[in-house]
Protein backbone atom coordinates (compact mmCIF):
# COMPACT_ATOMS: atom_id res chain seq x y z
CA UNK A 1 6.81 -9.82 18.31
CA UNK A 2 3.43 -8.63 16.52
CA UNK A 3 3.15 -4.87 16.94
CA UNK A 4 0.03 -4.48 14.60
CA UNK A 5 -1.76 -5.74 11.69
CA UNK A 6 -4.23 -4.21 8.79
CA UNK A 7 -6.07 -5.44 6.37
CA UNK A 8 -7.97 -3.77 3.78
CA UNK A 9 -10.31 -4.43 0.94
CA UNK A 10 -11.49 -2.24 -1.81
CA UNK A 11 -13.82 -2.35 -5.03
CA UNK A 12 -11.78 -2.34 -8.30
CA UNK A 13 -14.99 -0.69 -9.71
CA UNK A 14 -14.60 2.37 -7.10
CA UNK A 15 -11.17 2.62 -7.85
CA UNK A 16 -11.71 2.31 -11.66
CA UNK A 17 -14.20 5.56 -11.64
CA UNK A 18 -11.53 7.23 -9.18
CA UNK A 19 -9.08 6.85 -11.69
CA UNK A 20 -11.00 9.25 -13.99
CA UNK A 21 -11.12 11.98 -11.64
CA UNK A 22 -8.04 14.85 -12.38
CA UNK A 23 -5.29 14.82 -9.87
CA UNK A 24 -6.36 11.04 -8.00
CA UNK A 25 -3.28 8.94 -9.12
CA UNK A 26 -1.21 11.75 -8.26
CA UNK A 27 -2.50 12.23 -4.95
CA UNK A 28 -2.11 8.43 -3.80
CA UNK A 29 0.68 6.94 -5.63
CA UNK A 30 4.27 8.41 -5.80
CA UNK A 31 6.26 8.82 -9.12
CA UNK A 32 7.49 5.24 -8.64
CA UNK A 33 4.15 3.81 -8.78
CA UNK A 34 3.03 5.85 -11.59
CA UNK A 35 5.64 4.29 -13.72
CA UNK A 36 3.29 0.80 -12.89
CA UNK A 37 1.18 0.08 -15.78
CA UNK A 38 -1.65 1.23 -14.27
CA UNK A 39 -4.81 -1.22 -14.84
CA UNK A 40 -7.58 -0.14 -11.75
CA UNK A 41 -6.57 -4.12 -10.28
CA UNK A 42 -3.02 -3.12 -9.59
CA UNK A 43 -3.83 0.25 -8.45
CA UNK A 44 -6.88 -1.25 -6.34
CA UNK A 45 -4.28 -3.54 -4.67
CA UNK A 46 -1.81 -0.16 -3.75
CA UNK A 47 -4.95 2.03 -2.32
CA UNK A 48 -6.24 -1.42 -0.03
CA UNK A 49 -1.80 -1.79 0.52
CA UNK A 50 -1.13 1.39 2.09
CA UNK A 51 -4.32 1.91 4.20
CA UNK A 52 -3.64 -1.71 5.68
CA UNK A 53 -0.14 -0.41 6.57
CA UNK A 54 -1.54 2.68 8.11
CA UNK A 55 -3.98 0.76 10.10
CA UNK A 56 -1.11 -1.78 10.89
CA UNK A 57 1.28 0.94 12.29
CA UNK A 58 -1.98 2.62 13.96
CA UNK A 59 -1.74 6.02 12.03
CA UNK A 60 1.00 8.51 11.06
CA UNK A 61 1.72 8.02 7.51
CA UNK A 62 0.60 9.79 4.65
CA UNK A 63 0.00 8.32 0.82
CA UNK A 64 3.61 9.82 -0.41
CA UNK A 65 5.17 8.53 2.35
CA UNK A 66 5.89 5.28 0.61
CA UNK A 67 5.88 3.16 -2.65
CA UNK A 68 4.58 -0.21 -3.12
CA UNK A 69 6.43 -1.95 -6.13
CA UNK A 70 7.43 -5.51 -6.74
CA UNK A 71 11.05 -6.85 -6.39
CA UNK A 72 13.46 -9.12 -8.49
CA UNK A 73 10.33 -12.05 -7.91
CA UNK A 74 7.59 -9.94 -7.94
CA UNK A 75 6.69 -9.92 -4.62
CA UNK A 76 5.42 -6.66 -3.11
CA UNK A 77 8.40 -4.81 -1.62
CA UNK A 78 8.06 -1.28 0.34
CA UNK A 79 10.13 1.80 -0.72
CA UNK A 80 9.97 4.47 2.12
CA UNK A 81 10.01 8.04 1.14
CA UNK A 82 10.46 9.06 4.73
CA UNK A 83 11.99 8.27 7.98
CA UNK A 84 10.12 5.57 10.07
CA UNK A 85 12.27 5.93 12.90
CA UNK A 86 9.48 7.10 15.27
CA UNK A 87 7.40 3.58 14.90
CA UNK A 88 10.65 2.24 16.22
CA UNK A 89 12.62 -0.64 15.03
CA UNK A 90 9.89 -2.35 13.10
CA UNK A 91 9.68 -4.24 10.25
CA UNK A 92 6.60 -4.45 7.44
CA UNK A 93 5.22 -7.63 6.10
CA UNK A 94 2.67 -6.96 3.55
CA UNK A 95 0.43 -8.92 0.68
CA UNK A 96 -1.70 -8.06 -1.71
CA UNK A 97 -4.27 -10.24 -3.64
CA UNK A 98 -7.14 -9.46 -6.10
CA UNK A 99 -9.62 -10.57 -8.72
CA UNK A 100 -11.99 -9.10 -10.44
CA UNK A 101 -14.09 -7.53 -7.99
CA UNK A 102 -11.71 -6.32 -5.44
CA UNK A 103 -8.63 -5.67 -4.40
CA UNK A 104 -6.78 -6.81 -0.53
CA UNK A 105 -4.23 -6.70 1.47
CA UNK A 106 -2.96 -7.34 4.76
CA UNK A 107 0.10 -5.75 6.91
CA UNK A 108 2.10 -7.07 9.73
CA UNK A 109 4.34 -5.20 11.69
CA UNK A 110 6.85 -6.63 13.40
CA UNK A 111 9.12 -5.25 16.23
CA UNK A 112 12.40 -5.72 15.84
CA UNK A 113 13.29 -5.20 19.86
């Protein structure tokens, strides 16, 4: 069943000037996602990522709490950096999409009960 679902949009430009700032990549992407090559589209897509999972899940998490970084096919993939036991048994779909302009994404969560 359909516990919750976020979706989130954001200007590559915005995120491009953020970039500049001392201390911003550190502060919303963890040391996995700094190893990304980090163009302001593929960090765009991780800032809209994680606030349409927090939206999804209806609060709770914080930017560290998780990674967003592609698996084996490139396909966005979660990496939790903390236990999500207290949303219950859920599980996360997310996608991300962009193009020049801006960034998306959208989160589903699912409950597993």
């Amino acid at each position: 069943m359909i516990r919750g679902i976020g979706v989130d949009i954001v200007s590559v430009a915005r995120i491009e000037v953020a970039m500049r700032r001392n201390g911003f990549l550190e502060r919303i992407l963890t040391p996995d996602e700094l190893d990304l090559d980090l163009v302001p589209m593929r960090v765009a897509s991780r800032w809209a990522c994680k606030e349409a999972i927090y939206k999804a899940l209806g609060g709770g998490i914080k930017w560290q709490d998780l990674s967003i970084v592609n698996d084996t096919i490139r396909a966005p993939m979660i990496i939790w950096h903390r236990d999500i036991s207290d949303f219950g048994p859920v599980k996360i779909h997310i996608t991300l999409s962009h193009e020049r302009e801006n960034a998306v994404a959208v989160a589903v969560v699912e409950s597993l009960e």
